[in-house]
C-alpha atoms as a PDB file:
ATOM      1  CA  UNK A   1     -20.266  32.834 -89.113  1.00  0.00           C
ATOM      2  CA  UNK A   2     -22.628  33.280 -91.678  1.00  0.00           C
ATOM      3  CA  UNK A   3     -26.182  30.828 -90.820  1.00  0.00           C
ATOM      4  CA  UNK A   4     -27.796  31.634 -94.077  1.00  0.00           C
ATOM      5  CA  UNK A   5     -29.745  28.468 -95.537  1.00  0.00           C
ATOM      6  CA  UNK A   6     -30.591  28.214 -99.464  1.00  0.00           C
ATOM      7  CA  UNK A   7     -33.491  26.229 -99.359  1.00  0.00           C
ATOM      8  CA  UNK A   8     -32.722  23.147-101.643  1.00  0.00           C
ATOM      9  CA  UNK A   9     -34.814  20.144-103.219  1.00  0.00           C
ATOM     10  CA  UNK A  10     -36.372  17.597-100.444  1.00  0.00           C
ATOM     11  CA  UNK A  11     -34.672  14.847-101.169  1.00  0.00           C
ATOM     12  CA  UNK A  12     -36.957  11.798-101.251  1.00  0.00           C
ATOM     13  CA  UNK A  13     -36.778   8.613 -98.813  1.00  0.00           C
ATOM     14  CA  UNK A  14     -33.398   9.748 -97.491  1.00  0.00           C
ATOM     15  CA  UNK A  15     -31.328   7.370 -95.551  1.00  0.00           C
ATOM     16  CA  UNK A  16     -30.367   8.711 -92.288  1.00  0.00           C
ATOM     17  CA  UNK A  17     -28.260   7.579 -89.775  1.00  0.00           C
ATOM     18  CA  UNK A  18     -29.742   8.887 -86.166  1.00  0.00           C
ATOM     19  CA  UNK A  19     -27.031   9.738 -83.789  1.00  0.00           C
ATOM     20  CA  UNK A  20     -28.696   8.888 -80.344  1.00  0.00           C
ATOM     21  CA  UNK A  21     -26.269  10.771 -78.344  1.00  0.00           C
ATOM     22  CA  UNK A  22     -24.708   9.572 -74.896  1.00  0.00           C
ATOM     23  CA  UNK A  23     -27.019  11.669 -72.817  1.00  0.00           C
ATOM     24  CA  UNK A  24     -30.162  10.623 -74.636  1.00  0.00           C
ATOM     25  CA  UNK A  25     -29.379   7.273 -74.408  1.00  0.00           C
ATOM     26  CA  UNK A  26     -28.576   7.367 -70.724  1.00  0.00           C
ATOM     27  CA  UNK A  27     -30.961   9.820 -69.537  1.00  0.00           C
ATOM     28  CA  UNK A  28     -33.829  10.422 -71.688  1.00  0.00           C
ATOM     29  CA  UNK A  29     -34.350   7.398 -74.391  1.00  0.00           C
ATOM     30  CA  UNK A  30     -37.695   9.039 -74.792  1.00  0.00           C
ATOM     31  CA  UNK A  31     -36.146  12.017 -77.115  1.00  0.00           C
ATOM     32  CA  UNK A  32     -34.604   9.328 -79.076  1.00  0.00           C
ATOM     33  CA  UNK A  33     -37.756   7.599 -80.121  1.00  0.00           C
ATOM     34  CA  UNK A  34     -39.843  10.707 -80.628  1.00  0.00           C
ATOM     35  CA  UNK A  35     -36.332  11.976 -83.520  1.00  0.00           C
ATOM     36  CA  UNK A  36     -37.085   8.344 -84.670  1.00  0.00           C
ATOM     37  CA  UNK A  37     -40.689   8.828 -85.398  1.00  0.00           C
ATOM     38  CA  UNK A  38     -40.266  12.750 -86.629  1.00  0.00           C
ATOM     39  CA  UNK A  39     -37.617  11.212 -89.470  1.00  0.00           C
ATOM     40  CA  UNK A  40     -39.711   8.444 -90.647  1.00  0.00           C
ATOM     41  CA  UNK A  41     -43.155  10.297 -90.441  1.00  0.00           C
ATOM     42  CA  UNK A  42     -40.708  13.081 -92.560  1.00  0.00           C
ATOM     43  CA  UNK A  43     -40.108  10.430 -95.317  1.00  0.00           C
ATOM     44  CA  UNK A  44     -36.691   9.058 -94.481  1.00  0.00           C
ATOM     45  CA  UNK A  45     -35.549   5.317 -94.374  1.00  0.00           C
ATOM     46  CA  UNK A  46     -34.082   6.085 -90.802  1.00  0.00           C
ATOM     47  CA  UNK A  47     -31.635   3.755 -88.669  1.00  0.00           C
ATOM     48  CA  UNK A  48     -30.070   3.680 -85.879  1.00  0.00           C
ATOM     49  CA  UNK A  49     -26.295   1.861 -85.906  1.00  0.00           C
ATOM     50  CA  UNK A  50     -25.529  -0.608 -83.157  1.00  0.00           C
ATOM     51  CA  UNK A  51     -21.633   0.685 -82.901  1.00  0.00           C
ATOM     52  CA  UNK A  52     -22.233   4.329 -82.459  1.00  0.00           C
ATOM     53  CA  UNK A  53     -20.567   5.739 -79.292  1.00  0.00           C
ATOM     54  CA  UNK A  54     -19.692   9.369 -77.661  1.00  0.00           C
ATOM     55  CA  UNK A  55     -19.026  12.227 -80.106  1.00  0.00           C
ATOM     56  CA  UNK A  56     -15.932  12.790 -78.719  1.00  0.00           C
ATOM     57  CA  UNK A  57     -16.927  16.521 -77.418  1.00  0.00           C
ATOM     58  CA  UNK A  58     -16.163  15.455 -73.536  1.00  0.00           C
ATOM     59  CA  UNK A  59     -12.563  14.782 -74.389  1.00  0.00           C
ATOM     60  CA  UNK A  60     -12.171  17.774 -76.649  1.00  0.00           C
ATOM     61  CA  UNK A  61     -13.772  20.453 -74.640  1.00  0.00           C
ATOM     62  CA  UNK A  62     -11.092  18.813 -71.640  1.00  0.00           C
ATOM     63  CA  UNK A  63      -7.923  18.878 -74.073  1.00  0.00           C
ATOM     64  CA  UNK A  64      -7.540  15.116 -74.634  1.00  0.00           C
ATOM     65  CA  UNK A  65      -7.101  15.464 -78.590  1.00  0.00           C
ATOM     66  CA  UNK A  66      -5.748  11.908 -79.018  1.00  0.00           C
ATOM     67  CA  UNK A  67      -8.714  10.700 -77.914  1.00  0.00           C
ATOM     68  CA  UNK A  68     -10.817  12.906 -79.685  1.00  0.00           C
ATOM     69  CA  UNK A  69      -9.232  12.071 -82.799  1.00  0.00           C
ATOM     70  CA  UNK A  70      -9.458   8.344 -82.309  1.00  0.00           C
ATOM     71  CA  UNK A  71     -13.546   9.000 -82.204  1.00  0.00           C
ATOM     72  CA  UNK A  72     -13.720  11.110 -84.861  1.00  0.00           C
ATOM     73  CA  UNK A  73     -12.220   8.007 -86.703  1.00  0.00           C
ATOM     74  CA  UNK A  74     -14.664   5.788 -85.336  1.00  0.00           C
ATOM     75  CA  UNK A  75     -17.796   8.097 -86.001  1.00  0.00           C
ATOM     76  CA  UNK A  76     -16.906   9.001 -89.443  1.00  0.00           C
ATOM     77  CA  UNK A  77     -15.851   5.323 -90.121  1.00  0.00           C
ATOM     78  CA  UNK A  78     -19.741   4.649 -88.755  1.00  0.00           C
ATOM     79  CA  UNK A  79     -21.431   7.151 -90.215  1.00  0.00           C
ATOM     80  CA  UNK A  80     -20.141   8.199 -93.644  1.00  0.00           C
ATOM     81  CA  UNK A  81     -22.126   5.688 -95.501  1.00  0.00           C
ATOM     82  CA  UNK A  82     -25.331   7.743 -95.093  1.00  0.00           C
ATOM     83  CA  UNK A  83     -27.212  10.178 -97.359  1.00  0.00           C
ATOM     84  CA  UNK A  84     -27.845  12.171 -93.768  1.00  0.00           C
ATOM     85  CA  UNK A  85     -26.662  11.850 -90.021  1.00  0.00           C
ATOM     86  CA  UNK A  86     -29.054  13.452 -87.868  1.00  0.00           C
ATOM     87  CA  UNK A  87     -29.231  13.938 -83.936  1.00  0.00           C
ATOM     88  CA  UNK A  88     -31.711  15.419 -81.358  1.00  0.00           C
ATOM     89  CA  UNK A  89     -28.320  17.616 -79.883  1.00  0.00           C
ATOM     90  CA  UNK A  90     -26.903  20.910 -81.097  1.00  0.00           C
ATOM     91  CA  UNK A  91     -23.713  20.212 -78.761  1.00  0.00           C
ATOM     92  CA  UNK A  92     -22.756  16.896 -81.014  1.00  0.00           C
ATOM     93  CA  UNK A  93     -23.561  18.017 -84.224  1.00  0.00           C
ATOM     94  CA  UNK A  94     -21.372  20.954 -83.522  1.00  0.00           C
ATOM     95  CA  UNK A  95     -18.997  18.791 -82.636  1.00  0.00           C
ATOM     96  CA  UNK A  96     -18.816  16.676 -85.825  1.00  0.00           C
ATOM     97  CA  UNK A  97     -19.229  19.593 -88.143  1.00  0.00           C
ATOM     98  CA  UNK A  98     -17.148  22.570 -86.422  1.00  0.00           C
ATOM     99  CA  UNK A  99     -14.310  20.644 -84.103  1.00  0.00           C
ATOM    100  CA  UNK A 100     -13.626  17.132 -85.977  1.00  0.00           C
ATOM    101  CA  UNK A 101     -11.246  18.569 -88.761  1.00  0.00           C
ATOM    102  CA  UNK A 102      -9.628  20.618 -86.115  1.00  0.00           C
ATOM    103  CA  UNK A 103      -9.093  17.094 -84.036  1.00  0.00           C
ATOM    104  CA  UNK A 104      -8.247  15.709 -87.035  1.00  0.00           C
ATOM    105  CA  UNK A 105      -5.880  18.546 -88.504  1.00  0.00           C
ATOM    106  CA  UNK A 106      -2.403  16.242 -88.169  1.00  0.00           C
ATOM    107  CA  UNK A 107      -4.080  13.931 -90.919  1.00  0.00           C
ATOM    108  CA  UNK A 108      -4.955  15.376 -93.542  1.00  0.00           C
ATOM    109  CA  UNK A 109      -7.010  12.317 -95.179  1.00  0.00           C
ATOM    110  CA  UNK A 110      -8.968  12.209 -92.211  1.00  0.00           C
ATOM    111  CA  UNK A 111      -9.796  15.509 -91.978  1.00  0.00           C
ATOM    112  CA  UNK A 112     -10.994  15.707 -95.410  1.00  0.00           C
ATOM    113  CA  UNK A 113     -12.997  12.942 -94.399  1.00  0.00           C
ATOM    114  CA  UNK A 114     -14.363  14.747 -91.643  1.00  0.00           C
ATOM    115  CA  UNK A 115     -15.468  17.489 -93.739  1.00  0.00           C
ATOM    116  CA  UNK A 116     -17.297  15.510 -96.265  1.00  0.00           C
ATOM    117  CA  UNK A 117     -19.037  14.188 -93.573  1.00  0.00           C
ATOM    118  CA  UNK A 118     -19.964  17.258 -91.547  1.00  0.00           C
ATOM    119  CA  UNK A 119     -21.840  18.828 -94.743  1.00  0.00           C
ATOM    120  CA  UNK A 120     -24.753  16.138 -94.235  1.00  0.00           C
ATOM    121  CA  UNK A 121     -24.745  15.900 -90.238  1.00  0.00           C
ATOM    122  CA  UNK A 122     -27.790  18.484 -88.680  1.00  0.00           C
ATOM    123  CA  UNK A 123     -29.194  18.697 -85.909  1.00  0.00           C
ATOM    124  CA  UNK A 124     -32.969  17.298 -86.173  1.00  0.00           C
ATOM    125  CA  UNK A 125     -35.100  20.118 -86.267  1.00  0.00           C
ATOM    126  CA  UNK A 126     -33.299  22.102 -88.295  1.00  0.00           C
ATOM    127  CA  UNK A 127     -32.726  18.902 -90.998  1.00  0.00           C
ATOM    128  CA  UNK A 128     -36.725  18.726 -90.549  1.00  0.00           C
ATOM    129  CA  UNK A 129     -37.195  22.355 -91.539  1.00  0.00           C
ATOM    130  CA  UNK A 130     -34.073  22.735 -93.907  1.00  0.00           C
ATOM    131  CA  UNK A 131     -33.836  19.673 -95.803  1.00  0.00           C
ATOM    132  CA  UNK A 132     -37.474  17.464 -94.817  1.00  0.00           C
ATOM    133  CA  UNK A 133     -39.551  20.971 -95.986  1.00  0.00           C
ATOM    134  CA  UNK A 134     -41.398  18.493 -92.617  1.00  0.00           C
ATOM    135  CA  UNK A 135     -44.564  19.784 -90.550  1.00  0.00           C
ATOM    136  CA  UNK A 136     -45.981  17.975 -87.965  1.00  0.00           C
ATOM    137  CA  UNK A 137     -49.686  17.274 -88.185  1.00  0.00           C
ATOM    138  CA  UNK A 138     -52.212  15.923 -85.968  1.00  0.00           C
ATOM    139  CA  UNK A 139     -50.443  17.372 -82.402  1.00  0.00           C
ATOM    140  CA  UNK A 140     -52.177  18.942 -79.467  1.00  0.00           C
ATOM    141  CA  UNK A 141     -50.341  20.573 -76.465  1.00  0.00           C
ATOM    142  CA  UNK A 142     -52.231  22.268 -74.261  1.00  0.00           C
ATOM    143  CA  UNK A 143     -49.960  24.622 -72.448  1.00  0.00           C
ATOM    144  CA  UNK A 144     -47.695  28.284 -72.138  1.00  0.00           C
ATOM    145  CA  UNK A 145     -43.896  27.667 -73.035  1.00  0.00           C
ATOM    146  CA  UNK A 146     -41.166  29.311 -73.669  1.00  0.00           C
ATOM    147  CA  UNK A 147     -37.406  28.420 -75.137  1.00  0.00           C
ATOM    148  CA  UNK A 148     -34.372  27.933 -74.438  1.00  0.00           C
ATOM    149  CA  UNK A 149     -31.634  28.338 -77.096  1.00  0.00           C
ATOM    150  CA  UNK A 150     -28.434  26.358 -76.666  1.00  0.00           C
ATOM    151  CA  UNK A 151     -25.369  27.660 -77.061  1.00  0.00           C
ATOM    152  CA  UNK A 152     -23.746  25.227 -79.729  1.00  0.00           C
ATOM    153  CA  UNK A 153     -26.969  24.695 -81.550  1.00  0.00           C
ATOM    154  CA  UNK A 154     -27.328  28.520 -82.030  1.00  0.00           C
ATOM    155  CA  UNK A 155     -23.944  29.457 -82.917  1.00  0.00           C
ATOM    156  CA  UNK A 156     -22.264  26.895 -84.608  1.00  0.00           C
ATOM    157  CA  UNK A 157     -25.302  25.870 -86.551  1.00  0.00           C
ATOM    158  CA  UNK A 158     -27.909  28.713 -86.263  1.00  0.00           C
ATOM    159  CA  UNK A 159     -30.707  27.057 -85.099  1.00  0.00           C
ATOM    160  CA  UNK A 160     -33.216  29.231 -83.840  1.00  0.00           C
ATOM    161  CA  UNK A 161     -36.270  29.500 -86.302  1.00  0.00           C
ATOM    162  CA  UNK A 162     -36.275  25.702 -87.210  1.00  0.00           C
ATOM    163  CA  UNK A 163     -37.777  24.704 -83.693  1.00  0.00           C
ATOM    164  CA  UNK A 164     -39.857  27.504 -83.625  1.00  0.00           C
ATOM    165  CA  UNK A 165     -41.782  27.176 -86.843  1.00  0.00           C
ATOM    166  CA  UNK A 166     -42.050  23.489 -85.894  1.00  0.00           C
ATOM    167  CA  UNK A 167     -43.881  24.193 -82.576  1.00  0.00           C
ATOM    168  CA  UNK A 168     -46.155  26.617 -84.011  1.00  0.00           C
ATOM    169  CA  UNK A 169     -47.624  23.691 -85.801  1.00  0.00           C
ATOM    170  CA  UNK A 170     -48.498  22.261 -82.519  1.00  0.00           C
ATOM    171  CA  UNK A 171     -52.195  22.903 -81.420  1.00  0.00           C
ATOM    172  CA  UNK A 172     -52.671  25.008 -78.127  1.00  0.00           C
ATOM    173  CA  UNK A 173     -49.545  25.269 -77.258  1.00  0.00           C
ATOM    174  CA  UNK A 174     -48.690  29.011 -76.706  1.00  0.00           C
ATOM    175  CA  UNK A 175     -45.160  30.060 -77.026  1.00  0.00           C
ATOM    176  CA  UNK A 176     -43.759  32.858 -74.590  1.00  0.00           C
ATOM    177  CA  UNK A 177     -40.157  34.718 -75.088  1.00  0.00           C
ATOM    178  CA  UNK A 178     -37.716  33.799 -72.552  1.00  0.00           C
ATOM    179  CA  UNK A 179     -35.783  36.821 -71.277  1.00  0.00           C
ATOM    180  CA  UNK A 180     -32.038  36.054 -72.311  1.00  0.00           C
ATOM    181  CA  UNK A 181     -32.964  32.671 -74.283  1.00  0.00           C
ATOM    182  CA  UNK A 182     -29.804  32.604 -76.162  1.00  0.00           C
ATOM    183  CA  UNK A 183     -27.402  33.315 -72.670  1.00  0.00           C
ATOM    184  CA  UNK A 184     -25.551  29.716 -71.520  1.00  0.00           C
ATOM    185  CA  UNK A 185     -27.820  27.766 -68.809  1.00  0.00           C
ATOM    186  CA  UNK A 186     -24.585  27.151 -67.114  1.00  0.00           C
ATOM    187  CA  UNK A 187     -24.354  23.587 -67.946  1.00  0.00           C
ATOM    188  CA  UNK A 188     -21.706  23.786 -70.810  1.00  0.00           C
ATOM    189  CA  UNK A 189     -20.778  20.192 -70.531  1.00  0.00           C
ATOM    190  CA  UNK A 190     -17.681  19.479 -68.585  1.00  0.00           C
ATOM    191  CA  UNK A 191     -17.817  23.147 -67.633  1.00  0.00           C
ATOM    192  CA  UNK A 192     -20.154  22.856 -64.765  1.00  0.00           C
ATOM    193  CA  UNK A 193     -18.350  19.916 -63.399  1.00  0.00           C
ATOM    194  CA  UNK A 194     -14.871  22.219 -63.341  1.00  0.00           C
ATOM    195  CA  UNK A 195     -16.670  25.578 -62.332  1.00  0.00           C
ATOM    196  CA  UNK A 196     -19.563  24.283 -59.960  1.00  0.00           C
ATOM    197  CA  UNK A 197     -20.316  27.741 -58.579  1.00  0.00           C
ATOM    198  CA  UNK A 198     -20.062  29.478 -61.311  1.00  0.00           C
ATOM    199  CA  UNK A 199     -22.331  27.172 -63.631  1.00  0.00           C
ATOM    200  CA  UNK A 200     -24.933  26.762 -60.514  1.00  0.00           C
ATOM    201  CA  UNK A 201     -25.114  31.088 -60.607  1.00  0.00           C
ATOM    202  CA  UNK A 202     -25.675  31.209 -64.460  1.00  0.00           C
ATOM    203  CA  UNK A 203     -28.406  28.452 -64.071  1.00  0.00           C
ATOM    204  CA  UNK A 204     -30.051  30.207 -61.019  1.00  0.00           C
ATOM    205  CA  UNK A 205     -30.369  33.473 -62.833  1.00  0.00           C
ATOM    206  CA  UNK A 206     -32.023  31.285 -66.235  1.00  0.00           C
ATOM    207  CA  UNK A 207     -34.726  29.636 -63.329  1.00  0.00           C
ATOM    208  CA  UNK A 208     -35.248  33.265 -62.442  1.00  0.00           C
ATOM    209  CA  UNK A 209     -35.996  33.967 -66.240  1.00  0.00           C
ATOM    210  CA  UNK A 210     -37.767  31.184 -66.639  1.00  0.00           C
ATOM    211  CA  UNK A 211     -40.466  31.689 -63.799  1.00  0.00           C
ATOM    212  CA  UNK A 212     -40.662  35.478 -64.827  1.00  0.00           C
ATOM    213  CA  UNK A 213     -41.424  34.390 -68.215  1.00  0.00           C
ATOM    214  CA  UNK A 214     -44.788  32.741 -66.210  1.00  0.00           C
ATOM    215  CA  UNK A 215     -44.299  29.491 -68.715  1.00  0.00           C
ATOM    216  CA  UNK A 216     -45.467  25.814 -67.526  1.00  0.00           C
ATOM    217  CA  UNK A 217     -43.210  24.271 -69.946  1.00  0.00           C
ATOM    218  CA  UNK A 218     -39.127  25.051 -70.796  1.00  0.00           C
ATOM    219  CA  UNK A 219     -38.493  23.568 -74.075  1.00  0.00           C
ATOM    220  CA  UNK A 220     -35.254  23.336 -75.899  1.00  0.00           C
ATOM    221  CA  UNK A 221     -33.091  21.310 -78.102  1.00  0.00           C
ATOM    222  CA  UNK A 222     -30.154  19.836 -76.013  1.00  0.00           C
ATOM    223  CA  UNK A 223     -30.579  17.648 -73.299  1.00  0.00           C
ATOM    224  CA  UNK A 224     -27.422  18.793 -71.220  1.00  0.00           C
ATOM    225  CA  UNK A 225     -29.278  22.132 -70.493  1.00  0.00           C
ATOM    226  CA  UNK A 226     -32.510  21.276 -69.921  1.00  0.00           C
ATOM    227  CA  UNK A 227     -31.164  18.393 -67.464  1.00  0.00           C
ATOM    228  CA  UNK A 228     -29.756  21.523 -66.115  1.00  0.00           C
ATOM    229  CA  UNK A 229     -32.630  23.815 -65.808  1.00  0.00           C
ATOM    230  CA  UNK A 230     -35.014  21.041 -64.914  1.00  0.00           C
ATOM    231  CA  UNK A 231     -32.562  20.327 -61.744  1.00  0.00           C
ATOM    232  CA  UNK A 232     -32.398  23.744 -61.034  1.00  0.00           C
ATOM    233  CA  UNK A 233     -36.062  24.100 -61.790  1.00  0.00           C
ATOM    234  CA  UNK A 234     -36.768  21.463 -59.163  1.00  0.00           C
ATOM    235  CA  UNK A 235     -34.648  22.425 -55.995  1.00  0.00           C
ATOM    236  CA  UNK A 236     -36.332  25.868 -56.093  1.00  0.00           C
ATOM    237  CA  UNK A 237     -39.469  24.387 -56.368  1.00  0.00           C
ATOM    238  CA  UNK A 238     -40.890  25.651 -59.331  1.00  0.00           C
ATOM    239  CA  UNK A 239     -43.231  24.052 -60.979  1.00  0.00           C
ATOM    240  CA  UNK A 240     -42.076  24.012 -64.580  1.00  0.00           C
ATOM    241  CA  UNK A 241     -42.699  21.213 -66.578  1.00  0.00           C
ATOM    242  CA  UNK A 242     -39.293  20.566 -68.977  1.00  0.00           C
ATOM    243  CA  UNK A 243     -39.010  18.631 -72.101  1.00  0.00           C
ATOM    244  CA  UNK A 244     -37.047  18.135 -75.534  1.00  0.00           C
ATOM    245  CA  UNK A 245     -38.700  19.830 -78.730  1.00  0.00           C
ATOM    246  CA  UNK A 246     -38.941  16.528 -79.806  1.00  0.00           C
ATOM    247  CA  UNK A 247     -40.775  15.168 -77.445  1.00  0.00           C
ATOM    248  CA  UNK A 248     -43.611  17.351 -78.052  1.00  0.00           C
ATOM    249  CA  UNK A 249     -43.546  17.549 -81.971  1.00  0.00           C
ATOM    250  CA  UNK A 250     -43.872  13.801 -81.811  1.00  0.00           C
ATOM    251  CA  UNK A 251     -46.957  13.764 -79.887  1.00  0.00           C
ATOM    252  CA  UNK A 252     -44.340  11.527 -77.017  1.00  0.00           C
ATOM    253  CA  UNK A 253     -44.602  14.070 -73.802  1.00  0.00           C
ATOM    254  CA  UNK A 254     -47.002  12.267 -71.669  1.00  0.00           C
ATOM    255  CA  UNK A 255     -43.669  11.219 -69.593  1.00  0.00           C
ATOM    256  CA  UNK A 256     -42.975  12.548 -66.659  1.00  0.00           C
ATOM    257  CA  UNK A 257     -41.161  16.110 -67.608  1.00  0.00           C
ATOM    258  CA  UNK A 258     -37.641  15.806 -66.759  1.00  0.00           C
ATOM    259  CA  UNK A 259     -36.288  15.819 -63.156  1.00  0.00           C
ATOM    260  CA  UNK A 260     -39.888  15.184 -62.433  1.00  0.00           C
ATOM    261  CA  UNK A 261     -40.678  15.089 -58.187  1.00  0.00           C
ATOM    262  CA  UNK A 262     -41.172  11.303 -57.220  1.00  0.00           C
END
């Protein structure tokens, strides 16, 4: 797949839809305020529709295509009024822009639909970086991280610099490579819940990574895995602080980290 961006024209006062995401809004609504204020402080007239529900990517990833096409419908027939859909997830942005015309391939009106649509849905720091030409101003994080890469985000889209050159913005925070940052964490969505012991392995070896890398903070941007590592993190007792990228590029990580000890 070729990930080469041609830097184009930042648009001015975009309107963006943000796509919360099911995880985000369940888990961690702090990640969706902090892509909330990055989007507005970036120049766009953001909001945030009411009717919005699950990507689909559950269903698809477990073979239920008629319910991953019905979905698709309902997304696209949410979000295709919008200059931009945007979403603090990798995972569901690959979704919409690699697997929705595939859902979607037994109608073809549809599917062209879907493909209209997944030319202005990114994932948020790369539509910062990519589109925005947006750098944060004004943070401060004291501390030694280091980054995860997620699968979907890195391959389907080919995010990997975007976060990076966002964070280096960030005063006194001091980024460390993560031995095998672009391998799976194991969590993989429905994945871990059908191959427990294999997905708990592949997460055990990316805690051993992680504490080898001697970071305080695992960053990264998709929930799922760093819900994953920060459980992992925690019932090895490590004491690694984990958060979204957007959390700390928005000046919003004075929460406890996630899977924080009570």
């Amino acid at each position: 797949m070729n990930h080469s961006r041609v830097k184009k024209t930042k648009p001015s006062s975009p309107k963006v839809a943000l796509f919360v995401t099911c995880l985000v809004d369940t888990m961690r609504p702090n990640v969706g305020f902090s892509a909330l204020q990055l989007l507005e402080e970036a120049g766009c007239q953001v909001e945030v529709p009411s009717q919005q529900t699950c990507c689909g990517q559950p269903a698809f990833n477990s073979g239920d295509t008629q319910d991953t096409a019905k979905l698709a419908r309902r997304f696209i027939e949410i979000f295709e009024r919008y200059d931009y859909v945007v979403a603090p997830s990798g995972s569901c942005i690959g979704m919409v822009k690699a697997h929705y015309p595939e859902a979607l391939a037994d109608d073809p009106a549809w599917a062209e639909r879907a493909s209209r649509l997944a030319e202005r849905c990114f994932e948020l720091t790369s539509f910062l970086v990519d589109v925005m030409d947006y750098r944060p101003a004004g943070r401060a994080f004291p501390a030694t991280a280091t980054y995860h890469d997620s699968c979907s985000g890195l391959r389907e889209l080919g995010v990997f610099a975007q976060p990076r050159q966002l964070l280096s913005a960030v005063d006194g925070l001091d980024m460390v490579p993560l031995e095998g940052n672009d391998v799976c964490c194991g969590f993989g969505g429905t994945f871990c819940v059908k191959y427990p012991a294999i997905s708990n392995a592949i997460v055990g070896e990316k805690a051993a990574a992680i504490e080898r890398s001697g970071a305080q903070v695992l960053l990264g941007g998709d929930l799922g895995c760093l819900l994953n590592m920060a459980g992992k993190l925690q019932r090895q007792g490590l004491p690694v602080r984990v958060f979204h990228t957007a959390e700390v590029l928005a000046g919003k990580a004075e929460l406890p980290p996630n899977a924080a000890r009570k």
